[in-house]
Protein backbone atom coordinates (compact mmCIF):
# COMPACT_ATOMS: atom_id res chain seq x y z
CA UNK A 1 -0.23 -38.90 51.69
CA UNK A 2 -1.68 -40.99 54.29
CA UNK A 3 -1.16 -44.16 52.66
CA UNK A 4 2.66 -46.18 52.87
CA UNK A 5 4.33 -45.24 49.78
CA UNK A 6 5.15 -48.88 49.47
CA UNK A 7 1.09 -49.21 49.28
CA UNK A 8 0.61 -46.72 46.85
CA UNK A 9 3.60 -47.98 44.31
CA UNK A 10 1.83 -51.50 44.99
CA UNK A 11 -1.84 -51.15 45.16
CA UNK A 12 -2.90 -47.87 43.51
CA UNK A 13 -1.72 -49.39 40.07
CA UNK A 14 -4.55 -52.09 40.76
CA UNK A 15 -7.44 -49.70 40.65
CA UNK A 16 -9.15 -50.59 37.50
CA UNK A 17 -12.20 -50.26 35.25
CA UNK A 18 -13.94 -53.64 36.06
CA UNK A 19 -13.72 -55.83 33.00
CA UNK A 20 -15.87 -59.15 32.53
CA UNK A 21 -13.26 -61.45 32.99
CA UNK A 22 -12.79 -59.94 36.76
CA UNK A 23 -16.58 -60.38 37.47
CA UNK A 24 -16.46 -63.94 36.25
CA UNK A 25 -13.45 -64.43 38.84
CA UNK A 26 -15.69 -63.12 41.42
CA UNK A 27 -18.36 -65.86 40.31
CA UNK A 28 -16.27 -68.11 41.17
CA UNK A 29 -15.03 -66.77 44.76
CA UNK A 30 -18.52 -66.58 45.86
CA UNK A 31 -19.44 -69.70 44.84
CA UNK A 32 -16.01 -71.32 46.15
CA UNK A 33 -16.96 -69.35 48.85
CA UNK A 34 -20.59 -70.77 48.71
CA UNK A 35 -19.29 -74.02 49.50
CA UNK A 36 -17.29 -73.59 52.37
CA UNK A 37 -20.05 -71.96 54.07
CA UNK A 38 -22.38 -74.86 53.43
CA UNK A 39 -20.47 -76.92 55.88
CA UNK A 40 -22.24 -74.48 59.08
CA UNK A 41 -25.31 -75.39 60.30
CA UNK A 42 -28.23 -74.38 57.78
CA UNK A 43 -29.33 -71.59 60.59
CA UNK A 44 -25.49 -70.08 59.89
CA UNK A 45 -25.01 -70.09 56.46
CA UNK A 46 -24.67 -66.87 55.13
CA UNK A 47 -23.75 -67.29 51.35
CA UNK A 48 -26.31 -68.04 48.92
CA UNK A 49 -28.91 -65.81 50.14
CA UNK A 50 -30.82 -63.05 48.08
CA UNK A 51 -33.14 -60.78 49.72
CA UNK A 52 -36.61 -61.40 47.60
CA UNK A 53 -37.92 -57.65 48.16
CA UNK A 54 -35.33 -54.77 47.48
CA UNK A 55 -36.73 -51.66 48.06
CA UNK A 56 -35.33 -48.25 48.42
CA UNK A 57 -31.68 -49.62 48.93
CA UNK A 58 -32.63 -52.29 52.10
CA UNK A 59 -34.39 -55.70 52.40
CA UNK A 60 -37.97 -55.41 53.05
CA UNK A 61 -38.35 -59.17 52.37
CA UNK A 62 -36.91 -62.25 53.24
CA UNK A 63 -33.11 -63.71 52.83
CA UNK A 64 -34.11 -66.89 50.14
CA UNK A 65 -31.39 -69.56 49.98
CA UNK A 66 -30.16 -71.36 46.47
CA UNK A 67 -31.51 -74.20 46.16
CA UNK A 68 -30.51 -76.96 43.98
CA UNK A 69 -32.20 -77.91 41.02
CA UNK A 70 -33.18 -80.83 38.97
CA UNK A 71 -32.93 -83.15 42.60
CA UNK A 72 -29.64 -81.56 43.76
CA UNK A 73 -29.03 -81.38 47.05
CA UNK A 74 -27.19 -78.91 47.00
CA UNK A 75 -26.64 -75.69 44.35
CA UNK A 76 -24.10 -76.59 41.42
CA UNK A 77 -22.31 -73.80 39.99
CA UNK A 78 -24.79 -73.59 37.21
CA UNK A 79 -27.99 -73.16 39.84
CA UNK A 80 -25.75 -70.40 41.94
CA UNK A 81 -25.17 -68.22 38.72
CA UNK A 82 -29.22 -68.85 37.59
CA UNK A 83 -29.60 -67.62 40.94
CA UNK A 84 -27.39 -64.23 41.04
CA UNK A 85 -29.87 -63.68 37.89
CA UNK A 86 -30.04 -61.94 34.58
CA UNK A 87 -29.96 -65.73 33.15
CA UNK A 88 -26.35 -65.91 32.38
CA UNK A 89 -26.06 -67.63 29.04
CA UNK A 90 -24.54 -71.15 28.25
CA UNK A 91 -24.49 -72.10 31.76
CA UNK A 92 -24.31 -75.62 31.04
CA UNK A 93 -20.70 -75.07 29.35
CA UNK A 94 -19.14 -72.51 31.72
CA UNK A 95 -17.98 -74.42 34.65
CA UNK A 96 -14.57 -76.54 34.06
CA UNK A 97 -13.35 -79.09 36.59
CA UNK A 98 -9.94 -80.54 38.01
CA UNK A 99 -9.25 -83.64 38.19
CA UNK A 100 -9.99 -83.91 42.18
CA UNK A 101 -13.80 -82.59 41.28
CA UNK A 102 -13.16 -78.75 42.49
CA UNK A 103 -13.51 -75.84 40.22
CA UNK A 104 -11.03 -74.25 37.96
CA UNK A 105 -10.80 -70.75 38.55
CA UNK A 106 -9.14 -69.52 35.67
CA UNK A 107 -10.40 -72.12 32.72
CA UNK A 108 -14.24 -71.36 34.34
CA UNK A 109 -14.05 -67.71 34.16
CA UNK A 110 -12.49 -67.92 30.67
CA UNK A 111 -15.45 -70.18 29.88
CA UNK A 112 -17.76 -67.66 31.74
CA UNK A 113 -16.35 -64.79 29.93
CA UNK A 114 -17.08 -65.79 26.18
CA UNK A 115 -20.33 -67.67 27.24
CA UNK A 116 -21.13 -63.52 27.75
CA UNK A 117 -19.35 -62.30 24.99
CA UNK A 118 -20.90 -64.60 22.55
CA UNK A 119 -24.07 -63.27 23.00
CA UNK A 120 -22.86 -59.73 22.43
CA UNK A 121 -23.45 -58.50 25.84
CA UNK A 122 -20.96 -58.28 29.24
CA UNK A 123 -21.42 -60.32 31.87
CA UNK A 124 -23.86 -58.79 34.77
CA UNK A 125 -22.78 -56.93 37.77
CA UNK A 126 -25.02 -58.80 40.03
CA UNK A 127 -25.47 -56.90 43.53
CA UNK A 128 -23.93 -58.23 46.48
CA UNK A 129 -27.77 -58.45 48.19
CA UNK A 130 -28.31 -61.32 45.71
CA UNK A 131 -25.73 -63.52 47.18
CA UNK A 132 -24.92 -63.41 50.58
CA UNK A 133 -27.32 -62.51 53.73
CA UNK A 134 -27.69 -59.12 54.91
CA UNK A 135 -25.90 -58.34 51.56
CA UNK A 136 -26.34 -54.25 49.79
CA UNK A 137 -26.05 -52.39 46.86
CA UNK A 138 -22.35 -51.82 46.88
CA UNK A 139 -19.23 -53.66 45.82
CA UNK A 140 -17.51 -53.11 48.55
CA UNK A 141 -19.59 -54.02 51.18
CA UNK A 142 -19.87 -57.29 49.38
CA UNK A 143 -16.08 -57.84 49.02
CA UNK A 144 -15.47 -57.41 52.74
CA UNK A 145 -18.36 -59.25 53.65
CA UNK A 146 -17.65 -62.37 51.89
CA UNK A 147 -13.54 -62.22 52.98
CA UNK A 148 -14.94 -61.67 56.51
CA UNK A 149 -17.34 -65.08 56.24
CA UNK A 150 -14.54 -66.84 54.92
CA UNK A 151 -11.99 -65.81 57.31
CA UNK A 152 -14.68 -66.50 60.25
CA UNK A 153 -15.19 -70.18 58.62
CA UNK A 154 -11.29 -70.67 58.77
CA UNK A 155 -11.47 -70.22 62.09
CA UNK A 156 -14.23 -72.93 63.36
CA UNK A 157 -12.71 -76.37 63.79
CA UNK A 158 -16.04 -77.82 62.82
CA UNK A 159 -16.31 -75.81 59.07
CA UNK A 160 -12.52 -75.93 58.33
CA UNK A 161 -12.28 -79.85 59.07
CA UNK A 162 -15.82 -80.39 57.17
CA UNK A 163 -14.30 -78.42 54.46
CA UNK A 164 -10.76 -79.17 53.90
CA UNK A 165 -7.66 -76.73 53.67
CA UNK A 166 -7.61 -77.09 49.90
CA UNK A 167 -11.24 -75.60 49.97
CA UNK A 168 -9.86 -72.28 51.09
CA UNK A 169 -6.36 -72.66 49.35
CA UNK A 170 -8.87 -72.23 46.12
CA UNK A 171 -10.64 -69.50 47.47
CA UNK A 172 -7.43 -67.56 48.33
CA UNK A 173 -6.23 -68.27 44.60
CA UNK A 174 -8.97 -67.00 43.16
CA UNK A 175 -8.77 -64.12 44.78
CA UNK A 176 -5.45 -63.26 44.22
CA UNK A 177 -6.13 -63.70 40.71
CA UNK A 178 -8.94 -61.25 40.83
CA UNK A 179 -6.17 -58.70 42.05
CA UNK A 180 -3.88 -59.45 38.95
CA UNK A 181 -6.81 -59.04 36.56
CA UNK A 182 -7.29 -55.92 37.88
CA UNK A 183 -3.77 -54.52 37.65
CA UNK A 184 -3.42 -55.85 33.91
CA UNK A 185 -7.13 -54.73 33.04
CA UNK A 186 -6.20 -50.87 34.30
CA UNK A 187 -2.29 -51.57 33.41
CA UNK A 188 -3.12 -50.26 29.21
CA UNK A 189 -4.85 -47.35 30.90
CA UNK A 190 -2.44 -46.24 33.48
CA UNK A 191 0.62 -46.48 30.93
CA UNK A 192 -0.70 -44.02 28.53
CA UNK A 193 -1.76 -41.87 31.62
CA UNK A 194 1.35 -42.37 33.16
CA UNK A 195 3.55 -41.30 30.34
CA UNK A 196 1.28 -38.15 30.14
CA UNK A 197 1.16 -37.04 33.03
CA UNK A 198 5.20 -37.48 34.41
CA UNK A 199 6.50 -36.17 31.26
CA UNK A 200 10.43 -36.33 30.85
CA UNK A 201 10.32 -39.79 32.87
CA UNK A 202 10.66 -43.07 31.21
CA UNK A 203 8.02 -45.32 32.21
CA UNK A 204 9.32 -49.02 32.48
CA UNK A 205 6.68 -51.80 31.85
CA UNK A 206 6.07 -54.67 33.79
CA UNK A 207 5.30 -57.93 31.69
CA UNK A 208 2.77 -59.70 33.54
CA UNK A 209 2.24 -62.37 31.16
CA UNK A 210 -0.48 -63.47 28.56
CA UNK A 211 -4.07 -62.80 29.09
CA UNK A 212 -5.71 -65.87 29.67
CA UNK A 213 -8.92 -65.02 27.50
CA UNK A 214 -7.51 -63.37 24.76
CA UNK A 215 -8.83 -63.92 21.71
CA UNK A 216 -7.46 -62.34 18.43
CA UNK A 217 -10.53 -62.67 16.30
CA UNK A 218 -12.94 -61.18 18.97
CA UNK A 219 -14.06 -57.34 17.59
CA UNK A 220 -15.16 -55.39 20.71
CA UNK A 221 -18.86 -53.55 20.26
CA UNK A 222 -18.46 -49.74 19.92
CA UNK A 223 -16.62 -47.76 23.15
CA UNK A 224 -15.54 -50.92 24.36
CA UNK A 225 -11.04 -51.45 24.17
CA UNK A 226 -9.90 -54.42 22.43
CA UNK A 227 -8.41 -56.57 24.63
CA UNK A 228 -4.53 -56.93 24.40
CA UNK A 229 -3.09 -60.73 23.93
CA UNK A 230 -0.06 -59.74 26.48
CA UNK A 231 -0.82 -58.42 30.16
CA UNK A 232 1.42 -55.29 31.08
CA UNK A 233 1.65 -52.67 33.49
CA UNK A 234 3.68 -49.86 34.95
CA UNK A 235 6.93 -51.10 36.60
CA UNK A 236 6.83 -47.91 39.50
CA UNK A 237 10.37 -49.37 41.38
CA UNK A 238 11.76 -49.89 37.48
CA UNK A 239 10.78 -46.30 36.56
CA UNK A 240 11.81 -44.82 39.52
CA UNK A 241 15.66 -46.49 39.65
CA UNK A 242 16.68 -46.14 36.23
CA UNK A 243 15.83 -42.76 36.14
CA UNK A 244 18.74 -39.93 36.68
CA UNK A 245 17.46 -38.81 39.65
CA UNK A 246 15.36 -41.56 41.89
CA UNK A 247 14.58 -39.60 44.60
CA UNK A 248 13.23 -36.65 42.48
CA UNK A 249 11.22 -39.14 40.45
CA UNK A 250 9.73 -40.95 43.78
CA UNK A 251 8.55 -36.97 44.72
CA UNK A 252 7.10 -37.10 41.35
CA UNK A 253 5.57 -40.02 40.79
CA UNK A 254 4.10 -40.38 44.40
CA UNK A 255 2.50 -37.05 43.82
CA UNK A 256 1.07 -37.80 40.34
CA UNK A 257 -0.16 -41.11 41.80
CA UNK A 258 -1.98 -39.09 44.42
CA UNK A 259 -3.95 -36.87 42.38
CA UNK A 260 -4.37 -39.14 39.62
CA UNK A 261 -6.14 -41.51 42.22
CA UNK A 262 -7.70 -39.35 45.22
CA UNK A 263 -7.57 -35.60 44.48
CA UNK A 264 -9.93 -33.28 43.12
CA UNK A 265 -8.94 -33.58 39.60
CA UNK A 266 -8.87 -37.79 39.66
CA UNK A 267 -9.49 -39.92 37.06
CA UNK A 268 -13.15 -40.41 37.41
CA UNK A 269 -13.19 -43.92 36.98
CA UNK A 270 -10.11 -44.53 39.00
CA UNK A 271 -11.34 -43.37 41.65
CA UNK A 272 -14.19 -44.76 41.55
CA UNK A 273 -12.81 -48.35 41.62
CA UNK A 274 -9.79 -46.71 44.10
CA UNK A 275 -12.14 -48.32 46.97
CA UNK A 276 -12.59 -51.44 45.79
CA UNK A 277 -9.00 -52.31 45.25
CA UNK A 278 -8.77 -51.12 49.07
CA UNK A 279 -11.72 -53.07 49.97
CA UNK A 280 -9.63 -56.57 48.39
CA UNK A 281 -6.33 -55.50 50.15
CA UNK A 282 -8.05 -55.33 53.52
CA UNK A 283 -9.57 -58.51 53.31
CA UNK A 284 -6.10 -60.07 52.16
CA UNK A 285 -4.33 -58.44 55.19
CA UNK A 286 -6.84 -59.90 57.46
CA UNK A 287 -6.56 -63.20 56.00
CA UNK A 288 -2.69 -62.79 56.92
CA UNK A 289 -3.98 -61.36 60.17
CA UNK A 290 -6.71 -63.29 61.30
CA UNK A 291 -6.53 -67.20 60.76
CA UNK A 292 -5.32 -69.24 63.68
CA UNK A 293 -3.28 -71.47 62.26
């Protein structure tokens, strides 16, 4: 493979099929984000912007900031998810605060989450064109674009001071917890897969501890999984040293990995989401990379 096996033992596992907590994490991020970005000059905000005429996959209209409502100055939390649209439900009672007036990531996308699920329906995939300037139709684009913004606004004197270093402590946090959602949303997938397709290895579980949103009376609609009250996934290093042979089981495993993920025969969905897990570990390398501390 191209990729490190380090890389693939550590990030493959991540690929997932995007739940609804994950996108209510990613509310939060942008909006985290949102704020950060405020502290530019209007003329260089970038976050916050939907184009208001999307036609044939590009902006044939104008980038239209959020705008605060009911007097605000400035978009609350509740006016910035009105504003990435389908009229999320309950908005009122989704966002949670500390006690030093920033958002909670976790307790808000909990909130967010079951503000959805009450009303029988997931929460939307908004498009990253209705949330940050220049913004498309595709995930990806959107994940590296808002890392990118963020990483830039780290690095002017001016927005960092304005914003404070706690501003993008939070934003890092909540994107690291996006990444653990998505290796305990895909973990209950990839251990079944994983113990049918290396058969005659033992597959070691990692405990990743309990789901923050879990809910024991919630019944999923039809096609939907339950959710599972403890996170778990597959333990690759465990697997591969307690088995007889470890460096017959790293062949093994790094190959099933491979074509589970990239090859011809690959897990539709898994590779599907195989670039957006890419797309998050990029921007957290650069983050490493590119701040001048």
């Amino acid at each position: 493979m191209k990729l490190s096996l380090v890389f693939t033992l550590s990030y493959l596992i991540t690929a997932t099929w995007a739940g609804g907590y994950q996108n209510c994490l990613e509310r939060v991020w942008l909006f985290e984000s949102f704020l950060i970005d405020q502290r530019n000059p209007e003329a260089d905000r970038q976050i916050g912007y939907q184009c208001n005429n999307w036609r044939q996959n590009r902006c044939i209209g104008s980038w239209i900031p959020c705008r605060g409502r009911q007097g605000r100055a400035q978009c609350s939390f509740e006016d910035f998810q009105q504003f990435l649209g389908n009229t999320p439900p309950n908005l009122a009672t989704q966002a949670a605060y500390r006690t030093d007036g920033s958002l909670d990531n976790q307790r808000t996308a909990v909130n967010c989450i079951w503000a959805w699920r009450d009303r029988n329906v997931a929460p939307y995939n908004f498009k990253g064109y209705k949330g940050v300037k220049y913004g498309r139709n595709n995930h990806n684009d959107f994940i590296y674009r808002i890392g990118q913004i963020n990483n830039d606004n780290y690095n002017k004197p001016a927005v960092r001071a304005a914003a404070g270093d706690a501003a993008f402590s939070r934003v890092d946090d909540t994107l690291t917890k996006i990444s653990q959602a998505r290796v305990a949303d895909h973990g209950r997938h990839l251990i079944p897969a994983a113990r049918n397709g290396l058969n005659g290895v033992t597959i070691v579980e990692k405990d990743m501890g309990a789901s923050p949103f879990y809910r024991p009376t919630w019944t999923p609609p039809p096609g939907v999984d339950p959710d599972t009250p403890q996170w778990r996934t597959v333990d690759w290093e465990a697997t591969i040293r307690n088995s007889a042979d470890p460096a017959a089981t790293r062949t093994r495993v790094r190959g099933w990995l491979d074509t589970y993920y990239r090859g011809n025969t690959a897990n539709r969905n898994a590779r599907d989401h195989w670039q957006v897990l890419r797309s998050y570990k990029t921007i957290k390398d650069r983050t490493n990379r590119c701040r001048k501390h």
